[in-house]
C-alpha atoms as a PDB file:
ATOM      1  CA  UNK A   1      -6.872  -9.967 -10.887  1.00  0.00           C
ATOM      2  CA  UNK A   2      -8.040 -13.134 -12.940  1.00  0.00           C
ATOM      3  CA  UNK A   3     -11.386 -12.319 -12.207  1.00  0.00           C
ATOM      4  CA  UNK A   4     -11.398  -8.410 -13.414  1.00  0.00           C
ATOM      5  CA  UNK A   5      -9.540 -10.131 -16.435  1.00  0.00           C
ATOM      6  CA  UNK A   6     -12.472 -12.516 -17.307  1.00  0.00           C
ATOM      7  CA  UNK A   7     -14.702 -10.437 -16.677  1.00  0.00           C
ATOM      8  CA  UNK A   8     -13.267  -7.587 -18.967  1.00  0.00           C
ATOM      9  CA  UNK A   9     -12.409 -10.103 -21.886  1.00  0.00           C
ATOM     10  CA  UNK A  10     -15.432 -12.484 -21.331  1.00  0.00           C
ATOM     11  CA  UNK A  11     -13.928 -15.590 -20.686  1.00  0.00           C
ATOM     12  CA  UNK A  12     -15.479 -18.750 -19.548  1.00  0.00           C
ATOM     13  CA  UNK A  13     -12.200 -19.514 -17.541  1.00  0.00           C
ATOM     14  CA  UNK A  14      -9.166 -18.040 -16.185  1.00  0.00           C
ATOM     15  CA  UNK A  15      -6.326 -17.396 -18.520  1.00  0.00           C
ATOM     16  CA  UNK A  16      -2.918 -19.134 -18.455  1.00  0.00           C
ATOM     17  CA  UNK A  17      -0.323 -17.127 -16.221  1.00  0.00           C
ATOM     18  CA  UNK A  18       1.991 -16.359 -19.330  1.00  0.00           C
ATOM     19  CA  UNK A  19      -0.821 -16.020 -21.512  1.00  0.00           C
ATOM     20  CA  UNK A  20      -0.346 -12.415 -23.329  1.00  0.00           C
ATOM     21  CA  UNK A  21      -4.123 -10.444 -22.629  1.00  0.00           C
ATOM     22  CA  UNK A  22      -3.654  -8.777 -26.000  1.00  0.00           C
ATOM     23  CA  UNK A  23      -3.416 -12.094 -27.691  1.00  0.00           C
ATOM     24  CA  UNK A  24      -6.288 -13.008 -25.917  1.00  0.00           C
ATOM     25  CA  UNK A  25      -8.561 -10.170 -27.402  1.00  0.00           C
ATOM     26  CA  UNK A  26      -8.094  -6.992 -25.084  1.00  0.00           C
ATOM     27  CA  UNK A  27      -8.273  -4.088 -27.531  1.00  0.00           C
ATOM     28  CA  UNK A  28      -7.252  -0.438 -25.649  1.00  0.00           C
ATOM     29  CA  UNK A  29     -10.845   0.094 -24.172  1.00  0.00           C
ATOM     30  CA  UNK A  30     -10.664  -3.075 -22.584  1.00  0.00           C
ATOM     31  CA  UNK A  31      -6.978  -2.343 -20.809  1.00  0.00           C
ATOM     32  CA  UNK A  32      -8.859   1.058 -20.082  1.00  0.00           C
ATOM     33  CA  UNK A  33     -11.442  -0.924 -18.074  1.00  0.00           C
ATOM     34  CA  UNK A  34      -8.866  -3.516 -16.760  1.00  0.00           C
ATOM     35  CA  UNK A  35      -6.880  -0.854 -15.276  1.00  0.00           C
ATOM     36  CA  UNK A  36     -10.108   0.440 -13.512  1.00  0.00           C
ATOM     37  CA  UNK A  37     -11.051  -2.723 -12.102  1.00  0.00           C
ATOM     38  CA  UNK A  38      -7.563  -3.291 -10.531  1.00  0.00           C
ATOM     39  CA  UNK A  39      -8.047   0.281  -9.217  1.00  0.00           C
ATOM     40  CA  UNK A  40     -10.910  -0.260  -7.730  1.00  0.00           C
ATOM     41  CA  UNK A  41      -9.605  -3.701  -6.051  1.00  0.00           C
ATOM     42  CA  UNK A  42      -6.390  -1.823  -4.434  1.00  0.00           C
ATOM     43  CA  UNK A  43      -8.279   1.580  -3.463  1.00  0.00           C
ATOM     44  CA  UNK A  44      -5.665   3.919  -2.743  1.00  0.00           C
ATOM     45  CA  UNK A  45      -2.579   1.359  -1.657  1.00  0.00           C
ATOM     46  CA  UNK A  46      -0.882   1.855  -4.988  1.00  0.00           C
ATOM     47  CA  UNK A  47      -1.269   4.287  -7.857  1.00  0.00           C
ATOM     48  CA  UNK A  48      -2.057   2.312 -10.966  1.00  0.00           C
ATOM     49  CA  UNK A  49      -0.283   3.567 -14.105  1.00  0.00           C
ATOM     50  CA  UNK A  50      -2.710   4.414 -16.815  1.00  0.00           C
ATOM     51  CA  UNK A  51      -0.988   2.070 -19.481  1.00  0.00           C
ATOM     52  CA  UNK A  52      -0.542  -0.965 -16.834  1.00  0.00           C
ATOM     53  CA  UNK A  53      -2.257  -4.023 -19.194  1.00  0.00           C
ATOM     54  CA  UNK A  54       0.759  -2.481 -22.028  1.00  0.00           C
ATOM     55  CA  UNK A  55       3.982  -2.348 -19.877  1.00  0.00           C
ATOM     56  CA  UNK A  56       2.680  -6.107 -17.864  1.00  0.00           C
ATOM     57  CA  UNK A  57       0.662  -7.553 -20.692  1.00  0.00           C
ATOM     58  CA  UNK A  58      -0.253 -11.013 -18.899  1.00  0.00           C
ATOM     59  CA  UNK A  59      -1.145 -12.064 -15.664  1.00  0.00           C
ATOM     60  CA  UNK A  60       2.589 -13.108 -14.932  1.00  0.00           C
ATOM     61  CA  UNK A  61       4.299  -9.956 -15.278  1.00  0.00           C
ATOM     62  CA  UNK A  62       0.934  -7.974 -14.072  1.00  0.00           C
ATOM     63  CA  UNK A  63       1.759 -10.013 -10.443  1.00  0.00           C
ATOM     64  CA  UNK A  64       5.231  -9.964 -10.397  1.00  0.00           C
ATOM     65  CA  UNK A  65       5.177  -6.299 -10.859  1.00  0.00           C
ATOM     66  CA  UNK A  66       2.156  -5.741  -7.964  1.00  0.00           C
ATOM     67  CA  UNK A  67       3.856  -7.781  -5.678  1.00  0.00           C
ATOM     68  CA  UNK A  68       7.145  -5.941  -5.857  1.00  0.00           C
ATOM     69  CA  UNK A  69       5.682  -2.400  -6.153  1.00  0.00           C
ATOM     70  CA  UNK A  70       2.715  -3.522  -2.837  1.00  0.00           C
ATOM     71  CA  UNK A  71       5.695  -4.928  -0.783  1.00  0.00           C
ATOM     72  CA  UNK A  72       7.952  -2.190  -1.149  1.00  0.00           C
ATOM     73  CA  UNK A  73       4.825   0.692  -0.705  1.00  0.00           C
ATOM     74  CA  UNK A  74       4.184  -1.481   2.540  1.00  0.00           C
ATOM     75  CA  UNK A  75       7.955  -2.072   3.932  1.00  0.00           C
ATOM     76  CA  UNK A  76       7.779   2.711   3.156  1.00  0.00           C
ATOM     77  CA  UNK A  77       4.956   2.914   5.293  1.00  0.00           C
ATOM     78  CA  UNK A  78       6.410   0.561   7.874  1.00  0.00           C
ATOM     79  CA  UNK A  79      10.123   1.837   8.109  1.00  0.00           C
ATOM     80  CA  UNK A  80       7.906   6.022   8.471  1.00  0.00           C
ATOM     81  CA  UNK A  81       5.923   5.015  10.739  1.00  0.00           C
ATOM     82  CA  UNK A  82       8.850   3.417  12.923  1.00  0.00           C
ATOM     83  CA  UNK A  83      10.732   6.626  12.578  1.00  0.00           C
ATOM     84  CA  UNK A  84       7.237   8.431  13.409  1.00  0.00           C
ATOM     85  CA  UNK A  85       7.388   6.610  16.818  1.00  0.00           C
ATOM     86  CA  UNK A  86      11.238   7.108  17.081  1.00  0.00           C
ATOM     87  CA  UNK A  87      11.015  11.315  16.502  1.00  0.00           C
ATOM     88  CA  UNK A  88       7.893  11.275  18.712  1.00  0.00           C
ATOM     89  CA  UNK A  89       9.742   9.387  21.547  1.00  0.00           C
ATOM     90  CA  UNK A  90      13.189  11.692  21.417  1.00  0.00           C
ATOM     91  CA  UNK A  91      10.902  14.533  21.869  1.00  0.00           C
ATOM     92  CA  UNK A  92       9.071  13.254  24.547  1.00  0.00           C
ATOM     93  CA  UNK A  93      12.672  12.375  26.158  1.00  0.00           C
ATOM     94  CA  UNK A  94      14.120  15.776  25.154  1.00  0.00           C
ATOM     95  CA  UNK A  95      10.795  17.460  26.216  1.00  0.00           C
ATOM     96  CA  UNK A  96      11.523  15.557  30.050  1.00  0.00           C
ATOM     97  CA  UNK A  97      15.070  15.892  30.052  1.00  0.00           C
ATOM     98  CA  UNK A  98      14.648  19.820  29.998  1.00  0.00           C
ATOM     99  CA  UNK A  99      12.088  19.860  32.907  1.00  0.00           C
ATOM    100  CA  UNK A 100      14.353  18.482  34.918  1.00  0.00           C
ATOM    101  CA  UNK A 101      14.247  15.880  37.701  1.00  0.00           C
ATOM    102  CA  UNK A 102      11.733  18.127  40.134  1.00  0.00           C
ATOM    103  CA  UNK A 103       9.540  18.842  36.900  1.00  0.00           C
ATOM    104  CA  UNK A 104       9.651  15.055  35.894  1.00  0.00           C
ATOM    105  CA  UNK A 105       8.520  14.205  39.227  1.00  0.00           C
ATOM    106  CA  UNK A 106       5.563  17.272  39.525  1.00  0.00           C
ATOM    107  CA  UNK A 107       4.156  15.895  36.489  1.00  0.00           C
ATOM    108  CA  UNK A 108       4.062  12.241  37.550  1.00  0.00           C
ATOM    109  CA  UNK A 109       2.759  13.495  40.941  1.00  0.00           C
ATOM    110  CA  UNK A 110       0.148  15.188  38.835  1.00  0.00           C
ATOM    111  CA  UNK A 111      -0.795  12.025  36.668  1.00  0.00           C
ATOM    112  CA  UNK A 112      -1.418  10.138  39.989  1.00  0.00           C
ATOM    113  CA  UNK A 113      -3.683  12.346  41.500  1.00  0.00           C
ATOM    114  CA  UNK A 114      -5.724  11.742  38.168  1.00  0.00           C
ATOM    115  CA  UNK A 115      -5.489   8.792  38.614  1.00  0.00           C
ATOM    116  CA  UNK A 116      -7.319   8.778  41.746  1.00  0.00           C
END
């Protein structure tokens, strides 16, 4: 993020954390251009809101606000993906439990002559 900051506001060295970018020269088309640089740096992990150098306007509150909005995008796609594998698994057991004990064993009989 410093970097895509520098870059967009031509500085010769990173900014201080608290340092405000608007006090630091970034007019709209620069936040314009800011906000398309940190696009292009997360991809499609998090939707970047169009006015994102106005509601964080320094590197401090820019981070604070990634880092809570990345880590709870990341603990989502964790906790769906665990109930993903949980669904999948009860229907799997649910899909067993109704072939009974002679269709459980058919199919396993039927995996290990696959098998060999």
């Amino acid at each position: 993020m410093q970097d895509e900051l520098r870059a967009v506001l031509g500085l010769a060295e990173r900014a201080a954390p608290k340092a405000g970018f608007f006090d630091l020269g970034m007019d709209s088309p620069m936040a314009v251009e800011f906000r398309n640089r940190i696009v292009a740096v997360l991809g499609d992990s998090y939707r970047v809101n169009n006015i994102l150098a106005f509601d964080y306007p320094s590197v401090e509150k820019l981070a604070r606000h990634l880092a809570l909005e990345l880590g709870a995008a990341a603990y989502a796609l964790e906790v769906g993906a665990q109930k993903d594998q949980e669904s999948r698994l009860k229907s799997e057991r649910k899909r067993l439990e109704d072939k009974g004990e002679d269709g459980v064993l058919q199919e396993v009989s039927g995996l290990l002559e696959d098998l060999t």
